[in-house]
Protein backbone atom coordinates (compact mmCIF):
# COMPACT_ATOMS: atom_id res chain seq x y z
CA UNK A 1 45.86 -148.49 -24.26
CA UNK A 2 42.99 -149.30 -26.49
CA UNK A 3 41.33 -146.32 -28.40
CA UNK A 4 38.05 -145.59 -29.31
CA UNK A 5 37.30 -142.79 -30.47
CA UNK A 6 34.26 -141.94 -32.02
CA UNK A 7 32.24 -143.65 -29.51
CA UNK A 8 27.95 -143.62 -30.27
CA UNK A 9 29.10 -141.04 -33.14
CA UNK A 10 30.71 -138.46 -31.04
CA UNK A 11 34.12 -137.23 -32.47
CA UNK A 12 35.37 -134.18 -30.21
CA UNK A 13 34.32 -132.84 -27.27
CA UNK A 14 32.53 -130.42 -28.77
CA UNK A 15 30.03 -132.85 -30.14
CA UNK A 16 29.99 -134.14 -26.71
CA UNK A 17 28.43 -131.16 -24.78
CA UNK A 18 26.47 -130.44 -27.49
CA UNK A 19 24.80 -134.09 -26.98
CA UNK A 20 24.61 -133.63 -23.35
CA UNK A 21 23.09 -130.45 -23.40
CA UNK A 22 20.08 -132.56 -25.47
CA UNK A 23 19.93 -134.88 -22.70
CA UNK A 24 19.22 -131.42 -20.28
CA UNK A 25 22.61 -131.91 -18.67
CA UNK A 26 24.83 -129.01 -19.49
CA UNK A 27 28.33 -129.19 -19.21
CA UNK A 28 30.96 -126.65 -19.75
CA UNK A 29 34.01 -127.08 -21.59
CA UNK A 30 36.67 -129.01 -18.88
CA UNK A 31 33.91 -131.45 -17.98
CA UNK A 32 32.73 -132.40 -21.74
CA UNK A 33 36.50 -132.81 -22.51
CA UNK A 34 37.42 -134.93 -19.50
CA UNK A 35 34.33 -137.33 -20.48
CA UNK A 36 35.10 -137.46 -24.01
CA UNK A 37 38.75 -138.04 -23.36
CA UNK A 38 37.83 -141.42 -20.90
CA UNK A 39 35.59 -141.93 -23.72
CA UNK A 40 37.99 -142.04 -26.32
CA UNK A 41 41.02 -143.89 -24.85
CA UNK A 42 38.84 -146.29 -23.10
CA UNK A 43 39.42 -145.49 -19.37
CA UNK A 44 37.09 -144.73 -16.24
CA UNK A 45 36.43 -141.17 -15.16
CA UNK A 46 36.87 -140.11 -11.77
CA UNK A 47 33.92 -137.39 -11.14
CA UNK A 48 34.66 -135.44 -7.68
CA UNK A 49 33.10 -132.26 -5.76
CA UNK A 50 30.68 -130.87 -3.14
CA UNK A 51 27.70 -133.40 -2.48
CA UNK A 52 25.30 -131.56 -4.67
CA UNK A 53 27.20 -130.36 -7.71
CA UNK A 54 25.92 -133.02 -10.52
CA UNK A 55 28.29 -135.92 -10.54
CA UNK A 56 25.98 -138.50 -10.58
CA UNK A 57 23.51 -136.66 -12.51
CA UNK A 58 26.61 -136.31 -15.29
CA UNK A 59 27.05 -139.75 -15.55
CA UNK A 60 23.36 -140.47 -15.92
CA UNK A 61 23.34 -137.88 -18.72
CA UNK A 62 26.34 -139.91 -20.29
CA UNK A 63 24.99 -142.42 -20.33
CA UNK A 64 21.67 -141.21 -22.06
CA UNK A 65 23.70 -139.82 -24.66
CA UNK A 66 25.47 -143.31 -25.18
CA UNK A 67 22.54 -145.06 -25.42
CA UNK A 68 23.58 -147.30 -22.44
CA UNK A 69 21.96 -148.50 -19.14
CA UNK A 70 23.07 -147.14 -15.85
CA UNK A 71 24.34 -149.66 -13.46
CA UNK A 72 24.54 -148.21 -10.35
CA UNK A 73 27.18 -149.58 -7.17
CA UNK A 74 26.11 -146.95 -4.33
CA UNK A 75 28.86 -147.33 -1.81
CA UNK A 76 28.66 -147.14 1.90
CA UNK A 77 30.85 -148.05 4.60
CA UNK A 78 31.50 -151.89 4.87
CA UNK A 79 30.53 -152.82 1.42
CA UNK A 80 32.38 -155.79 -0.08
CA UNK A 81 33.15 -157.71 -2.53
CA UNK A 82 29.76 -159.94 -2.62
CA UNK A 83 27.66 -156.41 -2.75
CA UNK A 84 29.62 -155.56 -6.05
CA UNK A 85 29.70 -158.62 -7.57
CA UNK A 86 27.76 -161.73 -7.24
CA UNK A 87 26.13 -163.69 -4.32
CA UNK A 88 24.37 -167.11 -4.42
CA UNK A 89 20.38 -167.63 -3.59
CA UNK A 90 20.83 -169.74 -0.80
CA UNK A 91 17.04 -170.03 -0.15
CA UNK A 92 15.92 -170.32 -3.54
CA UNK A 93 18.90 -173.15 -3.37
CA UNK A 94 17.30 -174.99 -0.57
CA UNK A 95 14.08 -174.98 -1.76
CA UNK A 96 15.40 -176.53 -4.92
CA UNK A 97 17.21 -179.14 -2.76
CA UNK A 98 14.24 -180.07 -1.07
CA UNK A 99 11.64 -180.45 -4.30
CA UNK A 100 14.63 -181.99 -6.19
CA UNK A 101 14.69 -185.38 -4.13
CA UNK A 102 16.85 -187.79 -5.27
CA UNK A 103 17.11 -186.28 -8.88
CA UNK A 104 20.86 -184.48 -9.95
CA UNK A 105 20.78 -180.70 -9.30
CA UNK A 106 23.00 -178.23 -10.27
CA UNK A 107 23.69 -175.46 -7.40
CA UNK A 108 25.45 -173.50 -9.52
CA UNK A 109 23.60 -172.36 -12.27
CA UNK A 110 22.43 -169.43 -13.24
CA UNK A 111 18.95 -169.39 -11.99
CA UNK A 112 20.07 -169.55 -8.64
CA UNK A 113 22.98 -166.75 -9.20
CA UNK A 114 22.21 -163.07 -7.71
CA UNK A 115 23.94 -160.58 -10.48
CA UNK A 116 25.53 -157.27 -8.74
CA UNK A 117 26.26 -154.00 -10.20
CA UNK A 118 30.23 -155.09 -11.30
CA UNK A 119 28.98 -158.88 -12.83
CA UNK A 120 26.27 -157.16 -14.69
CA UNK A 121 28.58 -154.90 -16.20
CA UNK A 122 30.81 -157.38 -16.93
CA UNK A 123 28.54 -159.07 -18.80
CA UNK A 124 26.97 -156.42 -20.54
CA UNK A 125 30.10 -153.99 -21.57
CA UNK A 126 28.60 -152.62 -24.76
CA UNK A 127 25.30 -151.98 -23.55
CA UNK A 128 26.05 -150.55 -19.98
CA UNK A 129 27.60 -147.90 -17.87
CA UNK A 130 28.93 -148.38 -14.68
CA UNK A 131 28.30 -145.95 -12.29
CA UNK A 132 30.27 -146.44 -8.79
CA UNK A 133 28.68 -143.68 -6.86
CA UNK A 134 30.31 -142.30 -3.96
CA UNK A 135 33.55 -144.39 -3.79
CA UNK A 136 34.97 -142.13 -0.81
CA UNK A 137 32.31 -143.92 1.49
CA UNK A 138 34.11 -147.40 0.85
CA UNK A 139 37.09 -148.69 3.07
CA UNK A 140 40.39 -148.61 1.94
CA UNK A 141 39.70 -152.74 1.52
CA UNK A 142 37.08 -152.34 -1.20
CA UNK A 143 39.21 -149.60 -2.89
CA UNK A 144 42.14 -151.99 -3.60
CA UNK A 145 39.63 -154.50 -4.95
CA UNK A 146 38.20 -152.06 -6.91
CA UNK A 147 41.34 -151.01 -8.45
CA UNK A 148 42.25 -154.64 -9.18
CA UNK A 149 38.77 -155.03 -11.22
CA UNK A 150 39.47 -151.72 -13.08
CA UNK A 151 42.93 -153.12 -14.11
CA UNK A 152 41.27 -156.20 -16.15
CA UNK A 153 37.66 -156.05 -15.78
CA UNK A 154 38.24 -160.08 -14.64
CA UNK A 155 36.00 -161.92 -11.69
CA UNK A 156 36.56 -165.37 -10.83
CA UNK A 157 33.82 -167.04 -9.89
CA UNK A 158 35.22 -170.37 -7.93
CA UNK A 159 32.03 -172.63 -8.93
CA UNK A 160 31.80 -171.27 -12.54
CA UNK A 161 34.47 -170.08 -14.21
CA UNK A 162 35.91 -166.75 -14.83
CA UNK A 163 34.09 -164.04 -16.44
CA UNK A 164 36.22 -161.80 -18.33
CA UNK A 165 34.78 -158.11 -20.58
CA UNK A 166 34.96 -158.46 -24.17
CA UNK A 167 36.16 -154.68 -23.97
CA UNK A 168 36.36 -152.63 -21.37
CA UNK A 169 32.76 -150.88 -19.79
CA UNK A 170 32.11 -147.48 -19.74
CA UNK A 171 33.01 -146.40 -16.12
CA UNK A 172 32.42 -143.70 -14.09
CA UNK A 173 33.72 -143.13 -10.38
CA UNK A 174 32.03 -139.98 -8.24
CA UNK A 175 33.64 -138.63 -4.53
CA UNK A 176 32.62 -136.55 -2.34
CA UNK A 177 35.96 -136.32 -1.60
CA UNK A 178 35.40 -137.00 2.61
CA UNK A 179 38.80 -139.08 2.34
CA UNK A 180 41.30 -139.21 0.07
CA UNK A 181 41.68 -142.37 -2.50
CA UNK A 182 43.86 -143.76 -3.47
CA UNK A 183 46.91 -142.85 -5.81
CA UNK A 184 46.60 -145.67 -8.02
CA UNK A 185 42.99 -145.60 -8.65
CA UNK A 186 43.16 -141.92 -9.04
CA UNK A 187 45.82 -142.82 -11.98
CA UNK A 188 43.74 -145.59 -13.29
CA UNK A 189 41.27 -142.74 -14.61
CA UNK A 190 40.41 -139.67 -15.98
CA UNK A 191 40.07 -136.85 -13.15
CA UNK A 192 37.88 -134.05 -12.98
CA UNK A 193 36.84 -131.49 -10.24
CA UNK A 194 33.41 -130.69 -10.66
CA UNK A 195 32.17 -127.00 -8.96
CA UNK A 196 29.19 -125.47 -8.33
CA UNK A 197 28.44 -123.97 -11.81
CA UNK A 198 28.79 -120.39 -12.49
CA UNK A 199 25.32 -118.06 -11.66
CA UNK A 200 24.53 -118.17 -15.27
CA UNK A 201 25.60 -121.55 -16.13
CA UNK A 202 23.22 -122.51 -13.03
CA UNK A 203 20.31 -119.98 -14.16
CA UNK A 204 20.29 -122.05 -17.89
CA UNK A 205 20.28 -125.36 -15.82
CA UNK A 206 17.25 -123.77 -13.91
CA UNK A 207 15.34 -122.79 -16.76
CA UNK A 208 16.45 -126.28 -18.82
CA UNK A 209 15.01 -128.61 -16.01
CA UNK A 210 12.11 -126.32 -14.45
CA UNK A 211 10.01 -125.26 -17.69
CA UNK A 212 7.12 -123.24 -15.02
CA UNK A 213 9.86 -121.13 -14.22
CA UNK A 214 10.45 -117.85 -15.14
CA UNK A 215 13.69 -116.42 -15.63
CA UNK A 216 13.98 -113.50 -13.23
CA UNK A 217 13.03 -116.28 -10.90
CA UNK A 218 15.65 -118.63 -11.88
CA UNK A 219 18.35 -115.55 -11.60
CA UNK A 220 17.04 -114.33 -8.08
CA UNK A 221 17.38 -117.77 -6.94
CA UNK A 222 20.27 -118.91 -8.06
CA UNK A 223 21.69 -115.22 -6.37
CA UNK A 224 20.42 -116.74 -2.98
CA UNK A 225 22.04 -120.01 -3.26
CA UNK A 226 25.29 -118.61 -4.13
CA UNK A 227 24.84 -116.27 -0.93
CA UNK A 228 23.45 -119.18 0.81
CA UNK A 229 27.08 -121.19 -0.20
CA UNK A 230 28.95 -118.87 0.99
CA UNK A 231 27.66 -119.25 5.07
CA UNK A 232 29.13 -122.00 7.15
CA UNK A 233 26.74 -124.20 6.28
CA UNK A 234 26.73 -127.98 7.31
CA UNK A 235 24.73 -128.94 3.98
CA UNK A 236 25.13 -126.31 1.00
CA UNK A 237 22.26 -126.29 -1.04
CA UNK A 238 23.07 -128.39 -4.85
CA UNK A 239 22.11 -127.70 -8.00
CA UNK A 240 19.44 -130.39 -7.44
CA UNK A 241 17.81 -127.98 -4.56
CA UNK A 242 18.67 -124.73 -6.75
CA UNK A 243 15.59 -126.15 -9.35
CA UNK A 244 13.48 -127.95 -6.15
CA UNK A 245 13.50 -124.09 -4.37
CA UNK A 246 12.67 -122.35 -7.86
CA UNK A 247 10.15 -124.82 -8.54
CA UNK A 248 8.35 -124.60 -5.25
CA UNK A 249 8.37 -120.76 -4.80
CA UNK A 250 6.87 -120.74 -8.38
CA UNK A 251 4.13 -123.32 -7.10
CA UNK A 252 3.72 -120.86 -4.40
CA UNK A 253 3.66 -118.11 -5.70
CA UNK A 254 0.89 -119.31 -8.54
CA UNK A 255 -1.37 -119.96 -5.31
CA UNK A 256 -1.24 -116.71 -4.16
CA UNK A 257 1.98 -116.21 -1.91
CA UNK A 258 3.53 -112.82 -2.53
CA UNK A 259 7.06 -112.52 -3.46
CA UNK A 260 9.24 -112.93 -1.18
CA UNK A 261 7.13 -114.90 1.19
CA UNK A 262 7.12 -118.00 -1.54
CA UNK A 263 10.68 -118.42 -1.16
CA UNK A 264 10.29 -117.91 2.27
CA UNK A 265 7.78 -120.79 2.59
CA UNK A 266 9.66 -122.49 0.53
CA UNK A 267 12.55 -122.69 1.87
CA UNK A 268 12.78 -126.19 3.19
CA UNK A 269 13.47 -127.38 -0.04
CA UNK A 270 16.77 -125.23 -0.37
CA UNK A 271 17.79 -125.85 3.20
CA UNK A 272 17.27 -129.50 4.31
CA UNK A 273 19.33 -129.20 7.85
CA UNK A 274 17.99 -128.56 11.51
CA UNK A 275 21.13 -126.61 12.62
CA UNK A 276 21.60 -125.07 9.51
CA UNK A 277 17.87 -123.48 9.20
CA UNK A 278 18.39 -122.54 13.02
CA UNK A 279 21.83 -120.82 12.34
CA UNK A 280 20.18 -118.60 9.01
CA UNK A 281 16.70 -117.88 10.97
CA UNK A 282 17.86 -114.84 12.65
CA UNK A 283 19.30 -113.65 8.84
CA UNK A 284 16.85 -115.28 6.66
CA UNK A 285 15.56 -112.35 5.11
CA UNK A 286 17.95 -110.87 3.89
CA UNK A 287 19.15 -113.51 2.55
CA UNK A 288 16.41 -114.88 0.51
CA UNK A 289 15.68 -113.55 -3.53
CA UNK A 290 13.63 -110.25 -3.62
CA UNK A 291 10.72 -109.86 -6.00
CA UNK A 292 10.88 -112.27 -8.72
CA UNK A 293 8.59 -112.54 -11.88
């Protein structure tokens, strides 16, 4: 297992939160550990938890603090292999044929090859991080390719050649967790649950990323969503809408809406589901933050 250690200048994982919480991502302790560990003995991270929480936000941040792009593979369902890695520009081909006559013309060459996320990466492992969002969307299919890719960051490329990582890419895996993966890619990483943060951890996150806000505002807020979590609800509010609904009530309430009718009006920013506004109308009120400065 290769080590690096000391990767961009970070040495524990204490330098590592302290470096995310610059990039206005703040992690606690497990997560900042569980990154600097993948870090540090050079394997991917599997990031899973509630749509919402900050997975893909952490590995933007991480990637921020390395200093590297963000490549991003969204999955969905029916993605393969030529969405992740490389397709051909069959038009741009043609057109060549065409103007090309009689003259020799390489197909194959790079102006006419479409880079995906996993080439890219491939190509660029010092510079990049790969970020394979949502992985639970995927068929079992793509999984097992996927896991082959992690195991020696290889692609053959049947007109060209093979293209094989210098060193391994940074990596980074998120779930939603609406199947289970597989064993052996779970092993392949570094695994870490991420939860909704703690009220306070989620009040500092508040006040970090919403600067207009004030922070009995950010407190009554964050109270709500927690109370909001806890109802049957088909789409929990994230952290993401935590800030959005703080943000907007504060916009609000700067125009002239009284407390709590700002959160009130606001509230399509927390809530962003038909059936689930329709189920908390009848209760609204008393769930929504009181008087907020």
């Amino acid at each position: 297992m290769a080590v690096r250690a000391n990767i961009a200048g970070l040495s524990s994982p204490e330098a590592l939160q302290r470096a995310l919480v610059d990039a206005q991502y703040l992690a606690d302790d497990a997560l900042a550990t569980s990154s600097y560990l993948a870090l540090a003995l050079g394997k991917p991270m599997l990031l899973e938890g509630a749509p919402g929480v900050g997975k893909t936000e952490a590995a933007k941040a991480l990637g921020g603090v390395l200093g590297r792009q963000v490549i991003r593979l969204q999955c969905f369902e029916g993605i393969d292999a030529a969405a992740a890695l490389y397709e051909w520009n069959y038009p741009r081909q043609m057109l060549a044929i065409r103007q090309a006559g009689q003259d020799h013309l390489n197909l194959y060459g790079e102006e006419f090859l479409l880079e995906r996320p996993l080439l890219t990466a491939l190509r660029n492992p010092a510079t990049s991080l790969l970020l394979i969002d949502e992985i639970d969307r995927a068929d079992h299919e793509f999984e097992a390719f996927l896991l082959e890719f992690l195991s020696d960051f290889t692609i053959s490329i049947p007109e060209t050649g093979t293209v094989r990582a210098m060193q391994p890419p940074v990596v980074v895996l998120t779930s939603n967790r609406t199947r289970d993966l597989h064993e052996a890619l779970r092993r392949r990483c570094v695994y870490h649950w991420i939860d909704y943060p703690h009220p306070a951890l989620e009040a500092q996150i508040v006040m970090a990323r919403a600067s207009r806000v004030a922070q009995a505002t950010a407190d009554a807020v964050v109270a709500s969503v927690n109370a909001l979590r806890a109802e049957p609800l088909a789409k929990p509010p994230g952290v993401a809408e935590t800030i959005e609904w703080a943000e907007a009530a504060t916009l609000l309430n700067g125009q002239g809406a009284r407390w709590p009718d700002a959160f009130r009006r606001a509230i399509g920013v927390a809530v962003k589901d038909h059936d689930d506004m329709a189920y908390l109308a009848p209760r609204l009120d008393g769930l929504l933050p009181g008087e907020a400065a």
